[in-house]
PDB file of N, CA and C in Angstrom:
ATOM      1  N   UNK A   1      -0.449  10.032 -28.443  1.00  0.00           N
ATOM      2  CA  UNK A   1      -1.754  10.410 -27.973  1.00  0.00           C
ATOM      3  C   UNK A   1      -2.017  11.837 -28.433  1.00  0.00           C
ATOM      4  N   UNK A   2      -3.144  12.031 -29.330  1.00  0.00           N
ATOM      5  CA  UNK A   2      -3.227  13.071 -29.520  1.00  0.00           C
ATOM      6  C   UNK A   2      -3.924  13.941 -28.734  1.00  0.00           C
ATOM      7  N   UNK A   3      -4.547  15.405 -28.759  1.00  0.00           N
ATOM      8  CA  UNK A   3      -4.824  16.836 -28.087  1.00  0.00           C
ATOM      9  C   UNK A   3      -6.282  16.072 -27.457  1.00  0.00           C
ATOM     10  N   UNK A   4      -7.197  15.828 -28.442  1.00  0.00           N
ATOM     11  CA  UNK A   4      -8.057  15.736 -27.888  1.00  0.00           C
ATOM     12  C   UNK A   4      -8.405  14.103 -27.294  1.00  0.00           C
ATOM     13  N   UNK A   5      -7.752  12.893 -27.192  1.00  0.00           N
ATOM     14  CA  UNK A   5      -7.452  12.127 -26.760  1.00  0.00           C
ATOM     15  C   UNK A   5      -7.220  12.380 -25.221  1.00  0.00           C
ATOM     16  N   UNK A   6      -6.232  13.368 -25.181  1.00  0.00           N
ATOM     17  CA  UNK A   6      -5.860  13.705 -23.594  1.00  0.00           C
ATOM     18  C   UNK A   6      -6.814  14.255 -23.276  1.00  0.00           C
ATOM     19  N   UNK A   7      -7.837  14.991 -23.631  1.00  0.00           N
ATOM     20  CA  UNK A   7      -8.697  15.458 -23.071  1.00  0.00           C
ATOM     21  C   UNK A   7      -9.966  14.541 -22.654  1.00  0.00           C
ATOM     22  N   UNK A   8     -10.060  14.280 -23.920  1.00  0.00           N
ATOM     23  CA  UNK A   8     -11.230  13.080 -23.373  1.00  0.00           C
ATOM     24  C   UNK A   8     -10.851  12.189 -22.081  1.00  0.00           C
ATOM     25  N   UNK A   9      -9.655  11.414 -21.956  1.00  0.00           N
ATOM     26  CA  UNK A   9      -9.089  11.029 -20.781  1.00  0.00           C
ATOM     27  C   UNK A   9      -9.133  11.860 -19.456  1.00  0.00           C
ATOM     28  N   UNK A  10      -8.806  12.846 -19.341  1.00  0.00           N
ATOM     29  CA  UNK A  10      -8.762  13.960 -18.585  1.00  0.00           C
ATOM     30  C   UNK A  10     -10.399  14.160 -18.414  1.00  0.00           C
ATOM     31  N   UNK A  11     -11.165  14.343 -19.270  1.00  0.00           N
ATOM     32  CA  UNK A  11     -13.003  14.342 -18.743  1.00  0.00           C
ATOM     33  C   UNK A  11     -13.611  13.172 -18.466  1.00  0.00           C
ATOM     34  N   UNK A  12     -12.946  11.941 -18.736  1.00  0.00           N
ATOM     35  CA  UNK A  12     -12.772  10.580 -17.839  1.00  0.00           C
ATOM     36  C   UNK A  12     -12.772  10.419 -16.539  1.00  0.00           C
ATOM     37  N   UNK A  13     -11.559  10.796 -16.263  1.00  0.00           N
ATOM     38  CA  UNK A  13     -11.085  10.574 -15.208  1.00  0.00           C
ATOM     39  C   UNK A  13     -11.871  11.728 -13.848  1.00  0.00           C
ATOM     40  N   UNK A  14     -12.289  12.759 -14.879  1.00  0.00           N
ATOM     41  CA  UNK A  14     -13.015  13.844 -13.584  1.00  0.00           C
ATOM     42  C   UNK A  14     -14.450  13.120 -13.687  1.00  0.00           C
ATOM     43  N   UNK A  15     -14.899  12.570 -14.366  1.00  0.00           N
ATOM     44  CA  UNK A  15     -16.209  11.337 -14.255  1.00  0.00           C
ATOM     45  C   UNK A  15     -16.308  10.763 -13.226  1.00  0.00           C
ATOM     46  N   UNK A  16     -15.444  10.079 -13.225  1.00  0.00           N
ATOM     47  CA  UNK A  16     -14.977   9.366 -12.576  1.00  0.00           C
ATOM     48  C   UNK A  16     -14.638   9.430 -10.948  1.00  0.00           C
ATOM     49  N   UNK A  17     -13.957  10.983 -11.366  1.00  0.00           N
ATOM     50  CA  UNK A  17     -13.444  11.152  -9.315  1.00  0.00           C
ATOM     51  C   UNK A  17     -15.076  11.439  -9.158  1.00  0.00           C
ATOM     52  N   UNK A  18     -15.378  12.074  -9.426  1.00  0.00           N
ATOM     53  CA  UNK A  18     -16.664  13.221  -9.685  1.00  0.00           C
ATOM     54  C   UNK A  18     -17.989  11.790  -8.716  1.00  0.00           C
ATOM     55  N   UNK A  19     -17.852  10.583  -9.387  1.00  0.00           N
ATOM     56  CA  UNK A  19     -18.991   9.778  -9.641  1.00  0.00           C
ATOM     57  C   UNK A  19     -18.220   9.382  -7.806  1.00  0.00           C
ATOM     58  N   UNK A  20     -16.827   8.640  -7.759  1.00  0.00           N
ATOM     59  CA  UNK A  20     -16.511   9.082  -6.360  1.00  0.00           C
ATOM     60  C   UNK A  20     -16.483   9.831  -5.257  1.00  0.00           C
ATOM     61  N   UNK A  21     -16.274  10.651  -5.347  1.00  0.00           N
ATOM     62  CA  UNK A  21     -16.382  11.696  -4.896  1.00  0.00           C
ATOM     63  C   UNK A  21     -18.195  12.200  -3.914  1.00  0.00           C
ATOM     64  N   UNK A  22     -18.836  11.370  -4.942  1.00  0.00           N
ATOM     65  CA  UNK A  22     -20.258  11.721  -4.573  1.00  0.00           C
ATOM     66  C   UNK A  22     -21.071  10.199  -4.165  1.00  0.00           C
ATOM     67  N   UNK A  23     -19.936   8.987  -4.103  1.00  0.00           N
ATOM     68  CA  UNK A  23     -21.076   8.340  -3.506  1.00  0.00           C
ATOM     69  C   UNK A  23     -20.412   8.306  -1.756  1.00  0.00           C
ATOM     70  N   UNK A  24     -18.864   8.345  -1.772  1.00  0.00           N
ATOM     71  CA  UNK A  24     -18.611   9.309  -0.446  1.00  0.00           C
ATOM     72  C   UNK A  24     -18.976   9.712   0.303  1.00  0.00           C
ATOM     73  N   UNK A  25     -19.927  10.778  -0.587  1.00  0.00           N
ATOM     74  CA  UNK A  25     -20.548  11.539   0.206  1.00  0.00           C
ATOM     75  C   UNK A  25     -21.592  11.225   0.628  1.00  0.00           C
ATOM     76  N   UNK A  26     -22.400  10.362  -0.340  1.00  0.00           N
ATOM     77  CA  UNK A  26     -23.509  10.018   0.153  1.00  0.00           C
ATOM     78  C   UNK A  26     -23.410   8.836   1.470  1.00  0.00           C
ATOM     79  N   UNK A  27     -21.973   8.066   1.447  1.00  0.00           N
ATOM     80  CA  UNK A  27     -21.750   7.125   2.392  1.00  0.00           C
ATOM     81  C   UNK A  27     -21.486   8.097   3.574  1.00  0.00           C
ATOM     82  N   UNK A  28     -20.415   8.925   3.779  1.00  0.00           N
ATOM     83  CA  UNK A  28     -21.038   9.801   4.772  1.00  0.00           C
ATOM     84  C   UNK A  28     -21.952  10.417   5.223  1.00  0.00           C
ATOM     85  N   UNK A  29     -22.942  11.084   4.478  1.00  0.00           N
ATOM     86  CA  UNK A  29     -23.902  11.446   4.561  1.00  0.00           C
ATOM     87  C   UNK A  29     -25.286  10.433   5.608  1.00  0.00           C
ATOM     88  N   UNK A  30     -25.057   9.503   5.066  1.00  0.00           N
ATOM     89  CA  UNK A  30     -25.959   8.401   5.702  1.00  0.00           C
ATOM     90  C   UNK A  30     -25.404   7.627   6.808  1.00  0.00           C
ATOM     91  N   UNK A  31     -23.802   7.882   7.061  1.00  0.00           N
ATOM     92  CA  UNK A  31     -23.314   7.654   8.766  1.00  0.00           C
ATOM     93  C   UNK A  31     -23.662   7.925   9.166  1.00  0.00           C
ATOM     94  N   UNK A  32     -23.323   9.326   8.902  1.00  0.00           N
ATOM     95  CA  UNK A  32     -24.114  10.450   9.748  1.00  0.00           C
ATOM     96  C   UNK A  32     -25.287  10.737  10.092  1.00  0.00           C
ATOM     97  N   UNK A  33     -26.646  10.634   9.429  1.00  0.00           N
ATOM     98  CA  UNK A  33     -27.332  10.143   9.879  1.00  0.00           C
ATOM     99  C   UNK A  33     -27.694   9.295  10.738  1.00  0.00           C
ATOM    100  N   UNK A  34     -27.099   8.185  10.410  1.00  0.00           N
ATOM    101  CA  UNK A  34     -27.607   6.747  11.505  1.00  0.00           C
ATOM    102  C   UNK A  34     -26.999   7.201  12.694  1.00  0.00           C
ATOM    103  N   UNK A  35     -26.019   8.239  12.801  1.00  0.00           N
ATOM    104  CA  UNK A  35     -25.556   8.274  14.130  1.00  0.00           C
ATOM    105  C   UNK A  35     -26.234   9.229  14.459  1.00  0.00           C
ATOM    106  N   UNK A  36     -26.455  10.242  13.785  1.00  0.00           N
ATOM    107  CA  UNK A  36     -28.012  11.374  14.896  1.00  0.00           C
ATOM    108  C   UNK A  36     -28.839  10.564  15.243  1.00  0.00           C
ATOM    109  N   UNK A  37     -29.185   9.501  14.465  1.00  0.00           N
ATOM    110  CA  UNK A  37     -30.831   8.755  15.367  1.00  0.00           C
ATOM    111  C   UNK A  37     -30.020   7.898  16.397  1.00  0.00           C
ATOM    112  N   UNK A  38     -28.822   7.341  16.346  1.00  0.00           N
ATOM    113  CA  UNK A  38     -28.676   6.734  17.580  1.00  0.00           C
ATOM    114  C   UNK A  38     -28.744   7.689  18.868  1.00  0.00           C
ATOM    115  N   UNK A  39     -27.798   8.473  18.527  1.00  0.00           N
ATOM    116  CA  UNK A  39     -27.938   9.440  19.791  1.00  0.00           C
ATOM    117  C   UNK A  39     -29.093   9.725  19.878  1.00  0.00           C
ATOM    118  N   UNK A  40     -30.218  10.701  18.953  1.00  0.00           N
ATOM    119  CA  UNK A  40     -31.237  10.815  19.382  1.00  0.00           C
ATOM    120  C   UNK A  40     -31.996   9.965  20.841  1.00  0.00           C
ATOM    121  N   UNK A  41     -31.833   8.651  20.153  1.00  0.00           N
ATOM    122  CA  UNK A  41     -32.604   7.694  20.854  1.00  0.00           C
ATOM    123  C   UNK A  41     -31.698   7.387  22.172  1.00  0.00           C
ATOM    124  N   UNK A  42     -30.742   7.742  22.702  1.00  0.00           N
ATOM    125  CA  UNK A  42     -29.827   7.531  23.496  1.00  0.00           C
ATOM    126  C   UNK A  42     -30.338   8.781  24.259  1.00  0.00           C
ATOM    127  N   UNK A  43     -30.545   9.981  23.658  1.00  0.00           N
ATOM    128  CA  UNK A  43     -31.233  10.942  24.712  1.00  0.00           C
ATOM    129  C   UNK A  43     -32.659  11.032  24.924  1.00  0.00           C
ATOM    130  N   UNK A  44     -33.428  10.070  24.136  1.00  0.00           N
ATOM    131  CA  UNK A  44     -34.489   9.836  24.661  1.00  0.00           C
ATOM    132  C   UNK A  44     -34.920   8.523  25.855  1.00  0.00           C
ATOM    133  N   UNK A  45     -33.682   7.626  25.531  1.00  0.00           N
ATOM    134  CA  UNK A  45     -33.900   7.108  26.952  1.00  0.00           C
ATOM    135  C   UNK A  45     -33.415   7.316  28.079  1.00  0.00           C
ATOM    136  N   UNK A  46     -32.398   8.093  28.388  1.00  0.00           N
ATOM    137  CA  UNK A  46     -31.733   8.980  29.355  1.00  0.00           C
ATOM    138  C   UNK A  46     -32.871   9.910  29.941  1.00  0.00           C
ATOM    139  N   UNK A  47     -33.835  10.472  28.657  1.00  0.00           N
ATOM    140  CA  UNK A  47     -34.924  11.274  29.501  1.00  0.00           C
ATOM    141  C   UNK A  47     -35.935  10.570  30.389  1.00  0.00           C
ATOM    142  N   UNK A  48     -36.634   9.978  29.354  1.00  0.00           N
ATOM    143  CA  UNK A  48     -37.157   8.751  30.321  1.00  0.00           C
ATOM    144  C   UNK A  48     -36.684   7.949  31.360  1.00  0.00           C
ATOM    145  N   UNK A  49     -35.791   7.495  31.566  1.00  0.00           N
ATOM    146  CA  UNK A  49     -34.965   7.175  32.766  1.00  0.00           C
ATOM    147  C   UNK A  49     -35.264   8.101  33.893  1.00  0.00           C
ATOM    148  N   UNK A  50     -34.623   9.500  33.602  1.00  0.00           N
ATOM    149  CA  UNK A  50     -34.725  10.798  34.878  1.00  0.00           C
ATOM    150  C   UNK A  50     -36.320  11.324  34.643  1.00  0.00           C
ATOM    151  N   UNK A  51     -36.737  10.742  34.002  1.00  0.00           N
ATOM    152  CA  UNK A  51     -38.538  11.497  34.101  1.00  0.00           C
ATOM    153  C   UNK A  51     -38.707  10.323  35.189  1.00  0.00           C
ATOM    154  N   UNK A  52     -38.528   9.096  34.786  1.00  0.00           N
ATOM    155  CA  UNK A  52     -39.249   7.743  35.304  1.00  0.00           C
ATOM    156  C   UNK A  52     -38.398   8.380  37.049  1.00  0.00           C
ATOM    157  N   UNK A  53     -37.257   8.467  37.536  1.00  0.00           N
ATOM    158  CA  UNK A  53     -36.393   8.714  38.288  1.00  0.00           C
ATOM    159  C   UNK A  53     -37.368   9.770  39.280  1.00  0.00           C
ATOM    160  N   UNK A  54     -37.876  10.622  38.312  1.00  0.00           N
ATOM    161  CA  UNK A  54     -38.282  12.370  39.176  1.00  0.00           C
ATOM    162  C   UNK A  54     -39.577  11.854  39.364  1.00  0.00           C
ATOM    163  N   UNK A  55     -40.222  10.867  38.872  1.00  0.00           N
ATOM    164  CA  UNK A  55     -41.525  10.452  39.383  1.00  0.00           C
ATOM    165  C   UNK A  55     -41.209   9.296  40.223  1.00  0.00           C
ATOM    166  N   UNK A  56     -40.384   8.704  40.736  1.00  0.00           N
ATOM    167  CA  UNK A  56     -40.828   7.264  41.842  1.00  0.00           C
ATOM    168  C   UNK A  56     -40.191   8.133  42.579  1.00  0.00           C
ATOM    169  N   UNK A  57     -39.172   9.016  42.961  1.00  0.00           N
ATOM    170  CA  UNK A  57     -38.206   9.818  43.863  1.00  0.00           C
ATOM    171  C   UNK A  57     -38.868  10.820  43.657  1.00  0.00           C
ATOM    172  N   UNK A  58     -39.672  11.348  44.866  1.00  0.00           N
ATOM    173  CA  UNK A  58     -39.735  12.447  44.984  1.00  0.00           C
ATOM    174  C   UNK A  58     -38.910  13.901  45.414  1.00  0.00           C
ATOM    175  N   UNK A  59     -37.598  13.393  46.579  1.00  0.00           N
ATOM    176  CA  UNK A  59     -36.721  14.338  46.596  1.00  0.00           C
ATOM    177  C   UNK A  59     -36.142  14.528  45.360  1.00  0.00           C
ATOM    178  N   UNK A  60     -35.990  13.231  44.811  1.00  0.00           N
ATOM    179  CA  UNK A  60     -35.022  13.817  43.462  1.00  0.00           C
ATOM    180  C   UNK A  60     -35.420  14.792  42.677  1.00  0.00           C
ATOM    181  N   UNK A  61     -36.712  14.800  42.595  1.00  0.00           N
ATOM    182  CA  UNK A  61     -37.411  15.527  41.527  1.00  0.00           C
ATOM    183  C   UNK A  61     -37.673  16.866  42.063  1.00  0.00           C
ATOM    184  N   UNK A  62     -37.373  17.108  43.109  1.00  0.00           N
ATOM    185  CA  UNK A  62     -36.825  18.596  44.322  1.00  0.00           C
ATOM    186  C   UNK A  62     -35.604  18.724  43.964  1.00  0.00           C
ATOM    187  N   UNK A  63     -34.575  18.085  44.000  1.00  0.00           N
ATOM    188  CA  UNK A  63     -33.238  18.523  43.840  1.00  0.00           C
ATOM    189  C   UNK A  63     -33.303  18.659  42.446  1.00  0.00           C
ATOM    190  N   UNK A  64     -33.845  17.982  41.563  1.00  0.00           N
ATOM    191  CA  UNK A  64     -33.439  18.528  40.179  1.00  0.00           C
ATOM    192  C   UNK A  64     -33.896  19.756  39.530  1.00  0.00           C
ATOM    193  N   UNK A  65     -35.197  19.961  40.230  1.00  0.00           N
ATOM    194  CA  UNK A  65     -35.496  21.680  39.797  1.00  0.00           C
ATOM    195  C   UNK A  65     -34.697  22.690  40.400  1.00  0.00           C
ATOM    196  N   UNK A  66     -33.907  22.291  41.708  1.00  0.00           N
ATOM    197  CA  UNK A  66     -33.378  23.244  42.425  1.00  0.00           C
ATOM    198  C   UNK A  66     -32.294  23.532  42.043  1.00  0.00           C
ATOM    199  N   UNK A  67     -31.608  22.648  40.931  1.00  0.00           N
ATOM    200  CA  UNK A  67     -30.654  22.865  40.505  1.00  0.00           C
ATOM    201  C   UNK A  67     -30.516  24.100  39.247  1.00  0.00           C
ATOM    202  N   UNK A  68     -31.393  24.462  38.967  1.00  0.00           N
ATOM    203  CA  UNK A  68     -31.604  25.463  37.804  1.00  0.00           C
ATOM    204  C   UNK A  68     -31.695  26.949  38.491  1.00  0.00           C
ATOM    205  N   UNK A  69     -31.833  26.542  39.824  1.00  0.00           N
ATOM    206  CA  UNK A  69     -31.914  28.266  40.807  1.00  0.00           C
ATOM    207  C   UNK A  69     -30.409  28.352  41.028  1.00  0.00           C
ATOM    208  N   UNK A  70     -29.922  29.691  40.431  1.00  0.00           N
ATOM    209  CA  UNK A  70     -28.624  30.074  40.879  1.00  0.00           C
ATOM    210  C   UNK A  70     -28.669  30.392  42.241  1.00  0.00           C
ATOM    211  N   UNK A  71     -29.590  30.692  43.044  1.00  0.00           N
ATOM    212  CA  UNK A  71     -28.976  30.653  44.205  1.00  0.00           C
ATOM    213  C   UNK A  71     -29.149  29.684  45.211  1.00  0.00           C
ATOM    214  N   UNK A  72     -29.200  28.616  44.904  1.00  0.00           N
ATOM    215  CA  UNK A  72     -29.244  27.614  45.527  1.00  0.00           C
ATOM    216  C   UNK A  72     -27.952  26.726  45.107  1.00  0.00           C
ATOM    217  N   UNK A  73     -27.464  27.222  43.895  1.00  0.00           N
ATOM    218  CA  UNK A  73     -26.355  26.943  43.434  1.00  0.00           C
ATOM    219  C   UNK A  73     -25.112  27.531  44.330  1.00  0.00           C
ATOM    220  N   UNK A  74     -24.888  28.851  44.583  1.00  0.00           N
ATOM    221  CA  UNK A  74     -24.152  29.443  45.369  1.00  0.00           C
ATOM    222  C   UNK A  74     -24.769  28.883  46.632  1.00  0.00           C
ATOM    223  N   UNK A  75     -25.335  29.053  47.450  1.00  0.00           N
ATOM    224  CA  UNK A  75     -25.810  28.374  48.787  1.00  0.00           C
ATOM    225  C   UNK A  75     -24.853  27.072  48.757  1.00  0.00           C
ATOM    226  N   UNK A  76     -25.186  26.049  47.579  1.00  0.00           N
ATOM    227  CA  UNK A  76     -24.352  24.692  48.045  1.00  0.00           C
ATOM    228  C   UNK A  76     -22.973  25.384  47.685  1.00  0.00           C
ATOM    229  N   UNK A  77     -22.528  26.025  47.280  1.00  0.00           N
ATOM    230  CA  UNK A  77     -21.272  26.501  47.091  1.00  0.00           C
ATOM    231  C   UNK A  77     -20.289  26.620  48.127  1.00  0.00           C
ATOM    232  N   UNK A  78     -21.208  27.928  48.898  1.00  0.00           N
ATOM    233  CA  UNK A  78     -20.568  28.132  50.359  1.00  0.00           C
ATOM    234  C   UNK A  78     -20.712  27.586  51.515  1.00  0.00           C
ATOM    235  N   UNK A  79     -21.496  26.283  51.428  1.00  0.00           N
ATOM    236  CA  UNK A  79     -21.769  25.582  52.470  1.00  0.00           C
ATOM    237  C   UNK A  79     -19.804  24.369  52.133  1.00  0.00           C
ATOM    238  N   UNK A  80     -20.215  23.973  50.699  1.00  0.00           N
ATOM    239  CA  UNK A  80     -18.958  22.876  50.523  1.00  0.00           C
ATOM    240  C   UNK A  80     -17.754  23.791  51.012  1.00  0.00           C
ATOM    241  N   UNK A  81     -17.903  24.964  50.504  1.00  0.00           N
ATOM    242  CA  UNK A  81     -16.184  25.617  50.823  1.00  0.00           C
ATOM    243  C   UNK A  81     -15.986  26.076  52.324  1.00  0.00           C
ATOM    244  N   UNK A  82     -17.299  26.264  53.226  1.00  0.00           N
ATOM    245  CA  UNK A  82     -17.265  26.218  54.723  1.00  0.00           C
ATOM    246  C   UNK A  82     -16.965  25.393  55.174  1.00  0.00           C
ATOM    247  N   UNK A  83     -17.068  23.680  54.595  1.00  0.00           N
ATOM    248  CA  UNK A  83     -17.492  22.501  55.214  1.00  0.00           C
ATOM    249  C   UNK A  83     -16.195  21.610  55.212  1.00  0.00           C
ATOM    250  N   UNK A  84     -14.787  22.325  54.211  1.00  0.00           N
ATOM    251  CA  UNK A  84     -13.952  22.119  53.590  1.00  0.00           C
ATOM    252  C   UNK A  84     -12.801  22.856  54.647  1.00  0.00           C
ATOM    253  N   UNK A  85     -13.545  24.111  54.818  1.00  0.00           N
ATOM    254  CA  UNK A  85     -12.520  25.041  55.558  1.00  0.00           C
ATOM    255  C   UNK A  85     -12.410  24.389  57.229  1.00  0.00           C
ATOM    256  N   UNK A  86     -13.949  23.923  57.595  1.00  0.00           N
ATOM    257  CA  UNK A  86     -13.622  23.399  59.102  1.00  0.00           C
ATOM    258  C   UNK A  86     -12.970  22.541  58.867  1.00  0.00           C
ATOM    259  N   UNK A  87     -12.716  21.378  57.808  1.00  0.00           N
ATOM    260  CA  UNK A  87     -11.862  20.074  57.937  1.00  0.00           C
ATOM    261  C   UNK A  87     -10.445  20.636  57.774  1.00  0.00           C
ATOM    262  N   UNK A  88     -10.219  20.962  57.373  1.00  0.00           N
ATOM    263  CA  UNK A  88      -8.542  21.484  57.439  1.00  0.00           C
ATOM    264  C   UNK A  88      -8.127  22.507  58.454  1.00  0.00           C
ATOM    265  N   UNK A  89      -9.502  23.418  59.004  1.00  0.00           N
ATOM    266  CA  UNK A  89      -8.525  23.612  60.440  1.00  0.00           C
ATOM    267  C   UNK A  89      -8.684  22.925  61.316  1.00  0.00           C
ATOM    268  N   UNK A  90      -9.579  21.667  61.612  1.00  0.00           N
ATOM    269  CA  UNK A  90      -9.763  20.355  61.980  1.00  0.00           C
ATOM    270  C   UNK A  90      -8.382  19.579  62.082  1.00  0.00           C
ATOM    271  N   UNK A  91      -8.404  19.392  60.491  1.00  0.00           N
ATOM    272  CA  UNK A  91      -6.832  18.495  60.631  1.00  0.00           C
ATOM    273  C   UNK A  91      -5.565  19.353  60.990  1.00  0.00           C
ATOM    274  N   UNK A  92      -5.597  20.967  60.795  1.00  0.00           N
ATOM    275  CA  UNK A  92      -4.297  21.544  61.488  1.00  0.00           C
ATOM    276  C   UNK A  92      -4.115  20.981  62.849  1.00  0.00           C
ATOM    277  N   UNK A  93      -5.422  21.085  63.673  1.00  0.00           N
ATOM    278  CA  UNK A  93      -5.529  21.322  64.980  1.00  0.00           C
ATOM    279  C   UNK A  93      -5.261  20.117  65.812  1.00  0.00           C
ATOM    280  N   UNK A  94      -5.739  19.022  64.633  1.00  0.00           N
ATOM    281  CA  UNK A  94      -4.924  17.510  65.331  1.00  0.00           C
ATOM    282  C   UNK A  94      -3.563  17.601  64.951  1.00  0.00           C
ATOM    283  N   UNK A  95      -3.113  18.076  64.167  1.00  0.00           N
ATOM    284  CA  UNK A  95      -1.613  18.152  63.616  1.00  0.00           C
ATOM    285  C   UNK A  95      -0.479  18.523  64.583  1.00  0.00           C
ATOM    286  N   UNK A  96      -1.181  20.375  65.062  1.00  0.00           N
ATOM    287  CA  UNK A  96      -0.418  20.872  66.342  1.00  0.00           C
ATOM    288  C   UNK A  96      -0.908  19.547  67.618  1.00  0.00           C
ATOM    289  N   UNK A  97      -1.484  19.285  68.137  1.00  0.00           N
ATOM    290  CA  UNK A  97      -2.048  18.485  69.216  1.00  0.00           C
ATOM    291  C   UNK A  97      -1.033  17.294  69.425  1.00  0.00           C
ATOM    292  N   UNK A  98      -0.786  16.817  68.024  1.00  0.00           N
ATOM    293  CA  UNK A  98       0.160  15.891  67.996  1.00  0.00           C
ATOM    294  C   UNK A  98       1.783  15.971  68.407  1.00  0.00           C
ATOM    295  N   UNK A  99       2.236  17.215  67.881  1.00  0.00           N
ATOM    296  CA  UNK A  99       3.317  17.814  68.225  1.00  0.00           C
ATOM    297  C   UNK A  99       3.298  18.381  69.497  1.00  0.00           C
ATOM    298  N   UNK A 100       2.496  18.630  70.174  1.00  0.00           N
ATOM    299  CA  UNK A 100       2.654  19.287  71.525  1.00  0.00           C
ATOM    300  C   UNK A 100       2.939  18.009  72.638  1.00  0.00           C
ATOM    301  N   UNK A 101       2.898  17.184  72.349  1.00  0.00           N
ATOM    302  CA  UNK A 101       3.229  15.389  73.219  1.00  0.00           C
ATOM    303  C   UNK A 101       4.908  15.846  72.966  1.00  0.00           C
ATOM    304  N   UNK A 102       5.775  16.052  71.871  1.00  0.00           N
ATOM    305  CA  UNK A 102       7.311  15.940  71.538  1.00  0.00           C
ATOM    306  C   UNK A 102       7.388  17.137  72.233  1.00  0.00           C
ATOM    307  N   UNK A 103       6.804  18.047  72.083  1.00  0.00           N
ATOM    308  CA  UNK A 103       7.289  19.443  73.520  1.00  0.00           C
ATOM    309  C   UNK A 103       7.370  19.115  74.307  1.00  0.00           C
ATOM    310  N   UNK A 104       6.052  18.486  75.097  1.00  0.00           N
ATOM    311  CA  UNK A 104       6.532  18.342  76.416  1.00  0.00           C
ATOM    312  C   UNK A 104       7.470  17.212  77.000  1.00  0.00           C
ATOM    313  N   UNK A 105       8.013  16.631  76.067  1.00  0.00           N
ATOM    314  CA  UNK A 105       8.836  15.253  76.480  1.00  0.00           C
ATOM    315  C   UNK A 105      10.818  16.291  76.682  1.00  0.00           C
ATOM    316  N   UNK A 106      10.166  17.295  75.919  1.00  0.00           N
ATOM    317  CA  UNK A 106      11.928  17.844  75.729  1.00  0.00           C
ATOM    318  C   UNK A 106      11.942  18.506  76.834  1.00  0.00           C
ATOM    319  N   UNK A 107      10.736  19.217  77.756  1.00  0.00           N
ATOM    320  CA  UNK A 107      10.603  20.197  78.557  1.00  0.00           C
ATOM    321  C   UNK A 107      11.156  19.829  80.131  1.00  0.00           C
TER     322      UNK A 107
END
């Protein structure tokens, strides 16, 4: 095989990846696509859903703006971690209550 034989082969073969290489891309290229419009359309009926949702429910459509006020955000905050704190000294307090029956049986 001569010099320029290998070469020509060699500008073949990069033809070649080259011509691969780029319909690849174009096959990715156009996944990808079809999958932005799916989602697209996946968040356009999710909107519609919670539009359709915030119009037959009217609280809902109160709680969902209220959710964008940080302080209504903290408000439910410290209400759950108050509401959290009475149940566990709740359940301490049945806990001791329970044990105070085995005291007085030893007494």
């Amino acid at each position: 095989m001569t010099g320029q034989a290998k070469v020509q082969l060699i500008l073949e073969l990069k033809n070649k990846m080259k011509t691969g290489l780029t319909k690849a891309k174009e096959s990715v290229n156009r996944n990808v696509s079809d999958m932005k419009a799916k989602m697209n359309d996946l968040k356009n009926s999710h909107v519609k859903a919670f539009k359709a949702m915030r119009d037959e429910i009217p609280l809902f459509d109160k709680a969902m703006k209220l959710l964008g006020n940080p302080y209504v955000l903290i408000a439910a905050g410290a209400v759950a971690v108050t509401l959290t704190l009475v149940k566990a000294t709740q359940a301490a307090a049945d806990f001791n209550h329970e044990f105070l029956q085995f005291d007085n049986c030893f007494l």
